[in-house]
C-alpha atoms as a PDB file:
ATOM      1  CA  UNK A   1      -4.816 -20.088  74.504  1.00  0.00           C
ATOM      2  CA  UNK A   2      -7.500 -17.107  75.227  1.00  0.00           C
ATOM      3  CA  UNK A   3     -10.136 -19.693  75.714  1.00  0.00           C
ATOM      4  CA  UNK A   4      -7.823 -21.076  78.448  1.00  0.00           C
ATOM      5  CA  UNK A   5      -7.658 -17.284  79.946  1.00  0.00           C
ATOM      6  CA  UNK A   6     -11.579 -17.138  79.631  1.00  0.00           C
ATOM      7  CA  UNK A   7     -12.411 -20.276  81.625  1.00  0.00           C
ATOM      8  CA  UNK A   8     -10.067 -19.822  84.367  1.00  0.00           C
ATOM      9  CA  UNK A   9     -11.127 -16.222  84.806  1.00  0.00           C
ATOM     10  CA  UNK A  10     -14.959 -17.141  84.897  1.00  0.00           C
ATOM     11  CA  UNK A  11     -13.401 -19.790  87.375  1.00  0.00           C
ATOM     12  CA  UNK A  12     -12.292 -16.949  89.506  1.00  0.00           C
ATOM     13  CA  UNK A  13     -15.403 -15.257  88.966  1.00  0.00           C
ATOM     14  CA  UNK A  14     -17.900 -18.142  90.008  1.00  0.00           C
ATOM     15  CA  UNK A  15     -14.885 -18.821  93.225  1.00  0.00           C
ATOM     16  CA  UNK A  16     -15.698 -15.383  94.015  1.00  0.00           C
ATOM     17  CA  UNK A  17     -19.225 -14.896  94.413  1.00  0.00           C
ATOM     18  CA  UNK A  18     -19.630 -18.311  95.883  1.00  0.00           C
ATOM     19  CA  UNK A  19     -16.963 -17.146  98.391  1.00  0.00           C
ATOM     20  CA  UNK A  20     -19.400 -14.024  98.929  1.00  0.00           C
ATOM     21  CA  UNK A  21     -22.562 -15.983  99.138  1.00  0.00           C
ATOM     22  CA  UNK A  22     -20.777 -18.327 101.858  1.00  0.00           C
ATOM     23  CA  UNK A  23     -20.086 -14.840 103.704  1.00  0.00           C
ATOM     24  CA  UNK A  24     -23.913 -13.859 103.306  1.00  0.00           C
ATOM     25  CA  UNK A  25     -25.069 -17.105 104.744  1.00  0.00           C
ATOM     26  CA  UNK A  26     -22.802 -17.238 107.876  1.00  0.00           C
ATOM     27  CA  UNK A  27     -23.635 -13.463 108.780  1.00  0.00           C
ATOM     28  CA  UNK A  28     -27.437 -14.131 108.118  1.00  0.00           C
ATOM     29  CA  UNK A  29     -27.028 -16.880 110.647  1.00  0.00           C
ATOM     30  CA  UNK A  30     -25.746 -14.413 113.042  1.00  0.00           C
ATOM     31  CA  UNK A  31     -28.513 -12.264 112.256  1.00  0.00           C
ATOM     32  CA  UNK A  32     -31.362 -14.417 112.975  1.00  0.00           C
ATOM     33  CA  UNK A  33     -33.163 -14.252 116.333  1.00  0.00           C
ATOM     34  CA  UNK A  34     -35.333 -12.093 118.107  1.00  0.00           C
ATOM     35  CA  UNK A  35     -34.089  -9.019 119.011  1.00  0.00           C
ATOM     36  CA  UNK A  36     -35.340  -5.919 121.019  1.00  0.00           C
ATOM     37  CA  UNK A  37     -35.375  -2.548 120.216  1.00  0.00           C
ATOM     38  CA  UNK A  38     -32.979  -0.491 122.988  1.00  0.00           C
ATOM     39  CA  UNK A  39     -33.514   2.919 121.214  1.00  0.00           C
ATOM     40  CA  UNK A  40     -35.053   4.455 117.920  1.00  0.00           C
ATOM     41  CA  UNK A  41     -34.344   7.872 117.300  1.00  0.00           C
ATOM     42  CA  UNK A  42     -35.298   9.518 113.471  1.00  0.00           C
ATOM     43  CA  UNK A  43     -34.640  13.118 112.638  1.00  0.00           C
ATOM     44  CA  UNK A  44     -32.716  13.816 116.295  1.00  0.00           C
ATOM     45  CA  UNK A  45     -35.999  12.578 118.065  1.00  0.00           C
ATOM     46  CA  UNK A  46     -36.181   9.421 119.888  1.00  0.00           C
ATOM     47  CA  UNK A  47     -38.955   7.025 120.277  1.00  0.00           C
ATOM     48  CA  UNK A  48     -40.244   7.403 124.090  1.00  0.00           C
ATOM     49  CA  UNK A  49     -39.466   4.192 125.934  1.00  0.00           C
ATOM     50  CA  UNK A  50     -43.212   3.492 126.664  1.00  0.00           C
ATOM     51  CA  UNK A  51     -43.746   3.000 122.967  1.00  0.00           C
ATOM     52  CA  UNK A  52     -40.405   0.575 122.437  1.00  0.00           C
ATOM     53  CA  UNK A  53     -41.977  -1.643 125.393  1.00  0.00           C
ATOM     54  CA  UNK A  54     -42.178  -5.146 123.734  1.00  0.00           C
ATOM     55  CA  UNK A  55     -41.002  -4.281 120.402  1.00  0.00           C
ATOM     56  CA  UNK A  56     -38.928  -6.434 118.912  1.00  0.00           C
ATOM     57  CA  UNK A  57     -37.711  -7.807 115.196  1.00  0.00           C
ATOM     58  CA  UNK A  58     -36.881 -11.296 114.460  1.00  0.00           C
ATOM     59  CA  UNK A  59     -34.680 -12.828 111.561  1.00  0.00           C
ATOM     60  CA  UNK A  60     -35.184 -15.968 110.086  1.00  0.00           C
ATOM     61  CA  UNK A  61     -34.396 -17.753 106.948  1.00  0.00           C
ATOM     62  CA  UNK A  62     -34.253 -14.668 104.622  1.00  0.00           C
ATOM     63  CA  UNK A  63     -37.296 -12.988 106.512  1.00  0.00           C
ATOM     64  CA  UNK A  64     -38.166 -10.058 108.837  1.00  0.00           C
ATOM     65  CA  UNK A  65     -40.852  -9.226 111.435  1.00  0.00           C
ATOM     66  CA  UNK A  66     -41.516  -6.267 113.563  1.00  0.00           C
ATOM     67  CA  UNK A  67     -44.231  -7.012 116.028  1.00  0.00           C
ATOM     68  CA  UNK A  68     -44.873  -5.447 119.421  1.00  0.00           C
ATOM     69  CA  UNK A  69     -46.142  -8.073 122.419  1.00  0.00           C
ATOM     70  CA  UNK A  70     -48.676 -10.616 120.287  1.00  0.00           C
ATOM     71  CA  UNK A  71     -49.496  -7.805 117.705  1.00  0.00           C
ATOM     72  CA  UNK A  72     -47.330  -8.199 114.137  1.00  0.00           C
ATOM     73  CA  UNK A  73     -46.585  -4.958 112.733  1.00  0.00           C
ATOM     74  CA  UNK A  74     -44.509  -5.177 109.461  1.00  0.00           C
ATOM     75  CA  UNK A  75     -42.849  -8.204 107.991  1.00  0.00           C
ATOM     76  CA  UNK A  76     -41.270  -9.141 104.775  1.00  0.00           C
ATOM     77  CA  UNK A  77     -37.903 -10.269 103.529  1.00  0.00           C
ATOM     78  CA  UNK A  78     -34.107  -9.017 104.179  1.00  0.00           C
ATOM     79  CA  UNK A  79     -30.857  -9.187 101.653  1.00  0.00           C
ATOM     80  CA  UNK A  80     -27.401  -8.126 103.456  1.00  0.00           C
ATOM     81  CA  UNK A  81     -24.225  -7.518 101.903  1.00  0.00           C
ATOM     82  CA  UNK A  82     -21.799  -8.001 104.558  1.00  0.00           C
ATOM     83  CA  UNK A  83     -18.493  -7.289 102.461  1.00  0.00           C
ATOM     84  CA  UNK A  84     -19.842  -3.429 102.197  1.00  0.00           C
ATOM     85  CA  UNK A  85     -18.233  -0.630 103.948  1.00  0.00           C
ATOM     86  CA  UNK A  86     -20.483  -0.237 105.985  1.00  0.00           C
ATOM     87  CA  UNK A  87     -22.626  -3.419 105.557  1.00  0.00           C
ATOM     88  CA  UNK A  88     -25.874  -3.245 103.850  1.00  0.00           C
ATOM     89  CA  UNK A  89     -29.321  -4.625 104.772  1.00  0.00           C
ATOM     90  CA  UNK A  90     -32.388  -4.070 102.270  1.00  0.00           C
ATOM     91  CA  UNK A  91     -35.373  -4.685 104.154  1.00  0.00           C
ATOM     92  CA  UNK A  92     -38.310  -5.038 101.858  1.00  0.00           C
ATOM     93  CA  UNK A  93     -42.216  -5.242 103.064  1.00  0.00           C
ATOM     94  CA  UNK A  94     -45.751  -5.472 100.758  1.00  0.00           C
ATOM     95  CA  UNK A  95     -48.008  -2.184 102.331  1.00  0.00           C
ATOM     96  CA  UNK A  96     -51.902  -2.866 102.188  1.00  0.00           C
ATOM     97  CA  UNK A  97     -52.256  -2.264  98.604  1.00  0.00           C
ATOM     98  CA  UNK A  98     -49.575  -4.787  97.288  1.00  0.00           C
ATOM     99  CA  UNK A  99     -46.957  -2.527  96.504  1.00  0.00           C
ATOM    100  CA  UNK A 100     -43.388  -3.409  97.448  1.00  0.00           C
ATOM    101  CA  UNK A 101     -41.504  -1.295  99.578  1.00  0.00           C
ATOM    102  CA  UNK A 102     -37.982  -1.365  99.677  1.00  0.00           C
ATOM    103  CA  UNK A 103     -35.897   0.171 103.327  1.00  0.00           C
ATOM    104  CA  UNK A 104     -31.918   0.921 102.224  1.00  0.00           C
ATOM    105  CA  UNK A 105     -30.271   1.079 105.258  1.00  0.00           C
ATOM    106  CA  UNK A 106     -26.379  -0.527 106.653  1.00  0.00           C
ATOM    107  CA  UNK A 107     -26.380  -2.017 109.664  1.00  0.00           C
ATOM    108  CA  UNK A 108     -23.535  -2.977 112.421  1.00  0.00           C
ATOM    109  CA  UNK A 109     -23.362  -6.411 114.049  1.00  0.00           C
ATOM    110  CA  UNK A 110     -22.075  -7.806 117.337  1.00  0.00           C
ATOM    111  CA  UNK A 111     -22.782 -10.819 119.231  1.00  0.00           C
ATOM    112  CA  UNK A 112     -25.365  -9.241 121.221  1.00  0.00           C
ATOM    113  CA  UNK A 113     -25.954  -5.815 119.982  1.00  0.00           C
ATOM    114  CA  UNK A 114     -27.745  -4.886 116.092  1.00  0.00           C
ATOM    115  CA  UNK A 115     -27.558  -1.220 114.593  1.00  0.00           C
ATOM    116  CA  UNK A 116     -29.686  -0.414 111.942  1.00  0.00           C
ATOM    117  CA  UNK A 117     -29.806   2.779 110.592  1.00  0.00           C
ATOM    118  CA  UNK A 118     -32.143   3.297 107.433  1.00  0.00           C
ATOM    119  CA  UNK A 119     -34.027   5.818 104.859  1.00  0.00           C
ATOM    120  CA  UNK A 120     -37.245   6.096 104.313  1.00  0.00           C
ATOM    121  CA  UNK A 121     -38.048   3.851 100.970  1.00  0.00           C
ATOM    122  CA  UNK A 122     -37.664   5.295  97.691  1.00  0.00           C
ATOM    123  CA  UNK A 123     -34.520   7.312  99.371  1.00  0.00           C
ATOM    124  CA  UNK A 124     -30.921   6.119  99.165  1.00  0.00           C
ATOM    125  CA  UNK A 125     -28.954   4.323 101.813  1.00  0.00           C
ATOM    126  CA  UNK A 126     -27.389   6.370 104.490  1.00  0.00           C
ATOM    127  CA  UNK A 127     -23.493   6.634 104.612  1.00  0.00           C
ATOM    128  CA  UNK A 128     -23.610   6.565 108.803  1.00  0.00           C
ATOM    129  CA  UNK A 129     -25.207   5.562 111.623  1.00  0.00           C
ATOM    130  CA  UNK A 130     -27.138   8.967 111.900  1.00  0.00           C
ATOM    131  CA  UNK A 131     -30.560  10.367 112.380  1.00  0.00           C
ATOM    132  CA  UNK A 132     -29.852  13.679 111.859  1.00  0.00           C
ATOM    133  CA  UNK A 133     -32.549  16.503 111.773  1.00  0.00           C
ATOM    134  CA  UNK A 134     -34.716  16.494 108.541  1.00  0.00           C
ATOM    135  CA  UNK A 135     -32.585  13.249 107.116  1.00  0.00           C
ATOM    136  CA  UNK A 136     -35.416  11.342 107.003  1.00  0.00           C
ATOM    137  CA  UNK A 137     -32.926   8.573 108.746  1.00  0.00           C
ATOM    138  CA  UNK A 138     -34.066   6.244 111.415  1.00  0.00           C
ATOM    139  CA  UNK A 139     -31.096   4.622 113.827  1.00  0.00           C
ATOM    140  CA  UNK A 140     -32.522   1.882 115.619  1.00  0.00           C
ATOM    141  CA  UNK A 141     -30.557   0.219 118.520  1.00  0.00           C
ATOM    142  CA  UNK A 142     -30.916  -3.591 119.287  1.00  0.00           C
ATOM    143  CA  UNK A 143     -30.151  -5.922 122.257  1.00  0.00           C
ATOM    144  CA  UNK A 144     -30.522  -9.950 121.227  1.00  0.00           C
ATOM    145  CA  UNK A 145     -33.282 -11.625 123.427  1.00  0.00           C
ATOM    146  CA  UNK A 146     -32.155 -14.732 124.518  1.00  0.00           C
END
């Protein structure tokens, strides 16, 4: 009888995070694209629109890029959680000496519009979309290119 109880609650427990995954695969399909950075602000101060002219990030299979006109200026891999409260992105990168670098951050999703608000890594993932003075926190607005 327990062994019974065992496999149909490791039944429920594989039903569960295959139910998740499924979740994680349909919102990374929203996700990927190109999209274009509307606004950056970190610590209260915003990025001056001459300097967000042509950036842009794109999502694809699993992976990241930040590049501004022809130049590439991060890239690396993304893992969202979209059942947290707020949903979570980790953005991870490899800097110039081969170290991994892992951005916390939640983000907000709409057809057309992408908020991403994240620490610096090696901090913890902000609990709102705020760049408040001295957080460290960078809020990052996006419209979808299409």
């Amino acid at each position: 009888m327990q062994s019974n109880v065992l496999v149909v609650l490791a039944a429920f427990v594989l039903l569960a995070a295959d139910r998740g995954n499924e979740n994680t695969i349909q919102e990374s399909k929203k996700l990927e694209g190109a999209w274009s950075v509307t606004s950056a602000v970190r610590n209260r101060n915003e990025l001056p629109a001459e300097k967000r002219n042509g950036l842009q990030v794109i999502f694809r299979d699993g992976r990241f890029a930040f590049k501004q006109g022809d130049k590439a200026l991060a890239e690396g891999t993304f893992r969202l959680d979209p059942a947290a409260a707020p949903r979570t992105i980790d953005l991870t990168t490899i800097d110039a000496n081969g170290n991994e670098k892992t951005t916390l951050a939640i983000y907000d999703l709409t057809e057309d519009a992408l908020r991403i608000c994240g620490a610096p890594p090696g901090e913890g993932r902000p609990g709102e979309f705020a760049a408040l003075d001295g957080s460290g926190h960078t809020l990052t607005t996006f419209q979808r290119v299409k």
